[in-house]
C-alpha atoms as a PDB file:
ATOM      1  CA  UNK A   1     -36.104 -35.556  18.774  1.00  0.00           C
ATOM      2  CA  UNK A   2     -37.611 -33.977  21.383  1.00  0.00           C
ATOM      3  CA  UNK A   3     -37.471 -29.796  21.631  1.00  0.00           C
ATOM      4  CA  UNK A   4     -37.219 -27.681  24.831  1.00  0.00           C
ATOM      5  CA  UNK A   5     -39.331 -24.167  25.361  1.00  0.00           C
ATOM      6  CA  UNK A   6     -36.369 -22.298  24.324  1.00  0.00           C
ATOM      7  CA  UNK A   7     -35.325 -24.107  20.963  1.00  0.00           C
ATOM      8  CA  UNK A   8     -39.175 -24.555  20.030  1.00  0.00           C
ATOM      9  CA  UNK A   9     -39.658 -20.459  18.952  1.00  0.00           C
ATOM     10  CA  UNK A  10     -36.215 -21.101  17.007  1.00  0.00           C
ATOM     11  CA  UNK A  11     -37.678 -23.646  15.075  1.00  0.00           C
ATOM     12  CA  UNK A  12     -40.902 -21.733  14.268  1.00  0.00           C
ATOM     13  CA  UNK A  13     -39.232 -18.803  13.221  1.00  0.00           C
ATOM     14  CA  UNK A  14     -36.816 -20.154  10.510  1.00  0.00           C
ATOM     15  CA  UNK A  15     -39.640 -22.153   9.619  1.00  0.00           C
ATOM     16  CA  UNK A  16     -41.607 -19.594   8.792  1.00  0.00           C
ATOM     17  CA  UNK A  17     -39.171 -17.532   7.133  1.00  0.00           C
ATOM     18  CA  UNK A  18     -38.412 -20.590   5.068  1.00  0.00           C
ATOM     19  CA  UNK A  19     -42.345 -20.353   4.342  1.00  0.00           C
ATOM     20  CA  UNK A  20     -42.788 -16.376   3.323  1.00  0.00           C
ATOM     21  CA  UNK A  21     -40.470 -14.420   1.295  1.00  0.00           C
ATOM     22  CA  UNK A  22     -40.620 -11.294   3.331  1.00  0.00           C
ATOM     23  CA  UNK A  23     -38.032 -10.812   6.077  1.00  0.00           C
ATOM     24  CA  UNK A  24     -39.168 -10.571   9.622  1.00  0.00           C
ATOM     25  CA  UNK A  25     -38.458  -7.462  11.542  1.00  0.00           C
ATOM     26  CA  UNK A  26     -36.295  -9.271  13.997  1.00  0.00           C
ATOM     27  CA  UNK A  27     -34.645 -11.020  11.975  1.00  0.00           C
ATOM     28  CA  UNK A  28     -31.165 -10.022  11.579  1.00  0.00           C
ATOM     29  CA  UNK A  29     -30.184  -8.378   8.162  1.00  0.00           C
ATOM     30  CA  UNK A  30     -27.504  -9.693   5.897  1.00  0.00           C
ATOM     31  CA  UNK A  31     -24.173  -8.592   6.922  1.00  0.00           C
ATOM     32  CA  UNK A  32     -23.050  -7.801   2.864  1.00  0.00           C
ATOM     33  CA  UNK A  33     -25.581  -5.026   2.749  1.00  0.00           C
ATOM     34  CA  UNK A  34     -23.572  -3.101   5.561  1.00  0.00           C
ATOM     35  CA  UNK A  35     -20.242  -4.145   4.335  1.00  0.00           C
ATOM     36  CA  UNK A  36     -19.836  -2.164   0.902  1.00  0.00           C
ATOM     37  CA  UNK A  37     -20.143   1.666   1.777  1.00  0.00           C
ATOM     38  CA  UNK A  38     -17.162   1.083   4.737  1.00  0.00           C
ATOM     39  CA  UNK A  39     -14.659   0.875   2.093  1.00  0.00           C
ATOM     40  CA  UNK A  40     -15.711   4.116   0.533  1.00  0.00           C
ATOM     41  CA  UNK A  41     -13.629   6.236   2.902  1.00  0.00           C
ATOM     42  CA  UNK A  42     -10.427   3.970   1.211  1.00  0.00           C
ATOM     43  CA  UNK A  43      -6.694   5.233   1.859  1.00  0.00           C
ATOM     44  CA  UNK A  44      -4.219   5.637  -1.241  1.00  0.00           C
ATOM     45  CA  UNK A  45      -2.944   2.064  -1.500  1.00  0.00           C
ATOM     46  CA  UNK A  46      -6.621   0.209  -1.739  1.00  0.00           C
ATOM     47  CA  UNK A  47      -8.093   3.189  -3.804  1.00  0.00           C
ATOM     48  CA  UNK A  48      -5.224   2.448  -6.378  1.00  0.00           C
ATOM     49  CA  UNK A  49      -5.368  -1.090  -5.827  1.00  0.00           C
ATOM     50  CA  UNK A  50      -8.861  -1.805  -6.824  1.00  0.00           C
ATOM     51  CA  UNK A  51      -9.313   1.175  -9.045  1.00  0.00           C
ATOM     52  CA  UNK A  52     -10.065   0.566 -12.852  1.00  0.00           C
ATOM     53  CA  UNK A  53      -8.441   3.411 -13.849  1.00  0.00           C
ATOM     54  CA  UNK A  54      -4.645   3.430 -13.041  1.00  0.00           C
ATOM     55  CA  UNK A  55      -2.395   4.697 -15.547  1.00  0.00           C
ATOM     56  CA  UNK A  56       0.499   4.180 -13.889  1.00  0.00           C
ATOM     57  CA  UNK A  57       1.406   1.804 -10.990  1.00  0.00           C
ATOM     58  CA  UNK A  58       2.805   3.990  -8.447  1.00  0.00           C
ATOM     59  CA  UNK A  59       5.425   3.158  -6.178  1.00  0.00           C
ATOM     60  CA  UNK A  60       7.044  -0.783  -6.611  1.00  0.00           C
ATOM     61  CA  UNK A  61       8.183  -2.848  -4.244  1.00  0.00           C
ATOM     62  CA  UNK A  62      11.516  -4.588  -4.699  1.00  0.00           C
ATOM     63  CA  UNK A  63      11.806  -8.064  -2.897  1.00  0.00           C
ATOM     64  CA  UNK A  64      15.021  -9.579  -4.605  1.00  0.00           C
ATOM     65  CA  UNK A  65      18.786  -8.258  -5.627  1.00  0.00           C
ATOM     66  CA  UNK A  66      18.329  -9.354  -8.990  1.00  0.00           C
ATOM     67  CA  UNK A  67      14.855  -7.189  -9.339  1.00  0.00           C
ATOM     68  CA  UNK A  68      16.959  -3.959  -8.155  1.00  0.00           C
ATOM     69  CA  UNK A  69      19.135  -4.712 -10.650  1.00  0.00           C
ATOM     70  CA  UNK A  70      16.911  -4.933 -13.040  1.00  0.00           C
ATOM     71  CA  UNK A  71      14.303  -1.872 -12.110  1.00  0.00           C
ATOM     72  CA  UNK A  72      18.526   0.276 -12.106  1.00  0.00           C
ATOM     73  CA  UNK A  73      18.950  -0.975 -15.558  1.00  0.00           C
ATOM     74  CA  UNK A  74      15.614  -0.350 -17.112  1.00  0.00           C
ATOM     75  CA  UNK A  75      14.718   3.038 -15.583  1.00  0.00           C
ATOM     76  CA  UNK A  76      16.635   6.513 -16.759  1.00  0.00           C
ATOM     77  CA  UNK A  77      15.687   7.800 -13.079  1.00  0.00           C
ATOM     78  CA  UNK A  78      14.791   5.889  -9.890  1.00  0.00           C
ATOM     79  CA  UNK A  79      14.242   6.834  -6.840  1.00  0.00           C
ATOM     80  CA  UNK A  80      14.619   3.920  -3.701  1.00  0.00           C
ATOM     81  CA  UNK A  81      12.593   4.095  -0.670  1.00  0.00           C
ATOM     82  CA  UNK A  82      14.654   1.619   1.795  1.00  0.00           C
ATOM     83  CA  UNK A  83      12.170   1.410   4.620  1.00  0.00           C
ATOM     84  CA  UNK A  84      11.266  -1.164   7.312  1.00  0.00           C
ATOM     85  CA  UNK A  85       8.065  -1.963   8.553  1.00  0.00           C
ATOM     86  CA  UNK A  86       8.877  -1.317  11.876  1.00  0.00           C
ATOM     87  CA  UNK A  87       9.780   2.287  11.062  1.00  0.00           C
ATOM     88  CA  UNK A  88       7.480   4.708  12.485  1.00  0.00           C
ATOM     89  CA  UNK A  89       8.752   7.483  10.123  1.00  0.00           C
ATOM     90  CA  UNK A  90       8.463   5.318   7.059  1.00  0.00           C
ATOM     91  CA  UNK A  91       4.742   4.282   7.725  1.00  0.00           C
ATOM     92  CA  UNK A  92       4.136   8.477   7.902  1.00  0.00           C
ATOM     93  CA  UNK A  93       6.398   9.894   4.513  1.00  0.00           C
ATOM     94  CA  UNK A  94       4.889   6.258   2.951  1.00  0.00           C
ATOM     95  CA  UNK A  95       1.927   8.377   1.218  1.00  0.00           C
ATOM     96  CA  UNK A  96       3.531  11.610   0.594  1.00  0.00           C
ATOM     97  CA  UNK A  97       6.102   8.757  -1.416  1.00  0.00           C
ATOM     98  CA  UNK A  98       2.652   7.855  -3.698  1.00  0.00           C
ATOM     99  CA  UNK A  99       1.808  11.172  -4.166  1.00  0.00           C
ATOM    100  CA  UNK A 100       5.314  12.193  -5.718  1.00  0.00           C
ATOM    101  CA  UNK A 101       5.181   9.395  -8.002  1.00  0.00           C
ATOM    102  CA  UNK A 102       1.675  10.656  -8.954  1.00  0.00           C
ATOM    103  CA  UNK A 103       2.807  13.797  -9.026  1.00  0.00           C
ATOM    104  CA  UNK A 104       6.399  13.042 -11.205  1.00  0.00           C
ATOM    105  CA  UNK A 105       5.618  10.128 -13.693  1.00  0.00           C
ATOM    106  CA  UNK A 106       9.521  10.355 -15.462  1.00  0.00           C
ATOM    107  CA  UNK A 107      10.579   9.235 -12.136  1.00  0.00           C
ATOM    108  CA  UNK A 108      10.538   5.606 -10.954  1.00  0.00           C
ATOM    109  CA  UNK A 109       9.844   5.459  -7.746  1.00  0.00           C
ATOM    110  CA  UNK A 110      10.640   1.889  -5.655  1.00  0.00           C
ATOM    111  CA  UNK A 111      10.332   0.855  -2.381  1.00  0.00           C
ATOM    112  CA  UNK A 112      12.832  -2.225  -0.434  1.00  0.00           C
ATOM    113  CA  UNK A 113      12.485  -3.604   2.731  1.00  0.00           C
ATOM    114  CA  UNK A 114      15.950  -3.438   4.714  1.00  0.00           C
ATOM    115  CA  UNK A 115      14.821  -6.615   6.110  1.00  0.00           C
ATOM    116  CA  UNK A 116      14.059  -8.834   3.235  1.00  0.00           C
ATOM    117  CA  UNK A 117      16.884  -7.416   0.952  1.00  0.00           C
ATOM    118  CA  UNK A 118      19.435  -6.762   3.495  1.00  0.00           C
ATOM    119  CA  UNK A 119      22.356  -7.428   0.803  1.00  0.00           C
ATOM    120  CA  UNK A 120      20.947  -4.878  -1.569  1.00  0.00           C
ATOM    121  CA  UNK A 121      21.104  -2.571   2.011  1.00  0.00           C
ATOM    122  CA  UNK A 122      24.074  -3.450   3.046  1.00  0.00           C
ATOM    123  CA  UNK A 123      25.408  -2.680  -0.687  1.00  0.00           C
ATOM    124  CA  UNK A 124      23.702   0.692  -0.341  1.00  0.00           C
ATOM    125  CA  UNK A 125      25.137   1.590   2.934  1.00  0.00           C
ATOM    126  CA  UNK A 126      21.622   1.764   4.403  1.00  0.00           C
ATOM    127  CA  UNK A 127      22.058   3.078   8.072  1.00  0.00           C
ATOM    128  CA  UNK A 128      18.506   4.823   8.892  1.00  0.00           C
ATOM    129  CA  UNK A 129      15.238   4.435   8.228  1.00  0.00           C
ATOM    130  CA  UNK A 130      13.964   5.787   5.896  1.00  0.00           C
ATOM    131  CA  UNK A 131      16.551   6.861   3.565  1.00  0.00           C
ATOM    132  CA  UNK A 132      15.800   7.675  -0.167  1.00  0.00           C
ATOM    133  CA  UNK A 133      18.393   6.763  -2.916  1.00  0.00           C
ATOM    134  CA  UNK A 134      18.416   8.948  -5.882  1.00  0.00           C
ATOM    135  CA  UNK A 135      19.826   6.989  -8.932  1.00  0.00           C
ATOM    136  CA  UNK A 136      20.008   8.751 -12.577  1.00  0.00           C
ATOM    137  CA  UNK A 137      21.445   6.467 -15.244  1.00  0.00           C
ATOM    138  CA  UNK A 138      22.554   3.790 -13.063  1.00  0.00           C
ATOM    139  CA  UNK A 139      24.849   6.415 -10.738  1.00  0.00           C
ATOM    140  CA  UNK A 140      23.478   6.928  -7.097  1.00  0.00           C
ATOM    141  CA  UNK A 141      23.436  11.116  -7.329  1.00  0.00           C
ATOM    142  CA  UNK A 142      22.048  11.875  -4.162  1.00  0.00           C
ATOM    143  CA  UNK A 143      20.394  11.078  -0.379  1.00  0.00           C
ATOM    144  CA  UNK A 144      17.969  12.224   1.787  1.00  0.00           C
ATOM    145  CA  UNK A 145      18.130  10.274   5.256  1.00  0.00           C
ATOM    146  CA  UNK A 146      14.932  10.682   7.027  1.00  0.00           C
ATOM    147  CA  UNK A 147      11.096  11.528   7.061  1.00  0.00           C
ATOM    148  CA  UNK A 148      11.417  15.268   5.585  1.00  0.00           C
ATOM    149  CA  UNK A 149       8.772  15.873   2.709  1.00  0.00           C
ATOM    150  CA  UNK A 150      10.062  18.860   2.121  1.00  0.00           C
ATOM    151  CA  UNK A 151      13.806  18.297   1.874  1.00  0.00           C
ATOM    152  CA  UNK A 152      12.354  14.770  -0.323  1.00  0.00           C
ATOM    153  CA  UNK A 153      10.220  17.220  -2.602  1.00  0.00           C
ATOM    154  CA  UNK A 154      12.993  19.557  -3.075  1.00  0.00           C
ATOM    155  CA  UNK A 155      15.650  16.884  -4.067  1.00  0.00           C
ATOM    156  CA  UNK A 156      12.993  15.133  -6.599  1.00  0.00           C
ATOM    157  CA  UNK A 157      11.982  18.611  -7.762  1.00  0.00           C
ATOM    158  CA  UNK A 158      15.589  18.660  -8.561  1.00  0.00           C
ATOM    159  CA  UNK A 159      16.110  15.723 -10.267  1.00  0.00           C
ATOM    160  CA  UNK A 160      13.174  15.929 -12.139  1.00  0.00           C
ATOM    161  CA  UNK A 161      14.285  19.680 -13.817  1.00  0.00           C
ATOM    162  CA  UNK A 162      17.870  18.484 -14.469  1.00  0.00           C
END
């Protein structure tokens, strides 16, 4: 096989770094070194899904009728995030959701896609986006139709004292 002048110095080079166990300086680095510390700045979702320590799993998602059944039965209270994720709104009140279930662990917070469970929407009388279910005991007790963390915090404050 027969080289040209600009594959030759190609050849050398990994030859000789085949040869010597020290880098080169122009060689490039390995691309694993740099790709650890970007994940330290992580947001909530990643930080709780690869940290060791979770004591409780946040909010759930709910992807079938028969799992909202369920997570109604099980649950004394439950709060339902019906979002889409072509909301605007729901993408921004999505952490401030994580946070309250942080912040209230009696409360069950879960999360539905309109879209995937739109008979479990339709059931609900979903209209907007987002619109938070409150359900204590199995009974739908209250609503709060929009992205409003304050008028959210106030009605989970609410449910969680009574």
């Amino acid at each position: 096989m027969r080289m040209s002048f600009l594959t030759r110095p190609v050849k050398l080079i990994s030859e000789i770094s085949r040869r010597t166990s020290t880098r080169l300086p122009f060689q490039r680095q390995s691309r694993t070194k740099n790709f650890i510390p970007q994940y330290q700045f992580q947001n909530t979702y990643t930080r709780r899904a690869f940290s060791g320590t979770i004591v409780k799993m946040g909010v759930h998602n709910i992807s079938t009728a028969e799992e909202w059944k369920a997570c109604l039965k099980e649950k004394k209270i439950v709060i339902l995030d019906c979002f889409a994720t072509w909301c605007g709104p729901c993408k921004v009140i999505a952490p401030t959701v994580v946070k309250f279930s942080d912040e209230f662990p009696s409360i069950h917070f879960v999360k539905i896609d309109v879209d995937e469970v739109p008979d479990v929407a339709q059931e609900l009388g979903v209209r907007a986006m987002p619109t938070f279910l409150i359900f204590k005991d199995g009974e739908k007790v209250g609503e709060v139709v929009g992205a409003n963390p304050q008028v959210l915090r106030t009605a989970v404050e609410k449910i969680a004292a009574g």
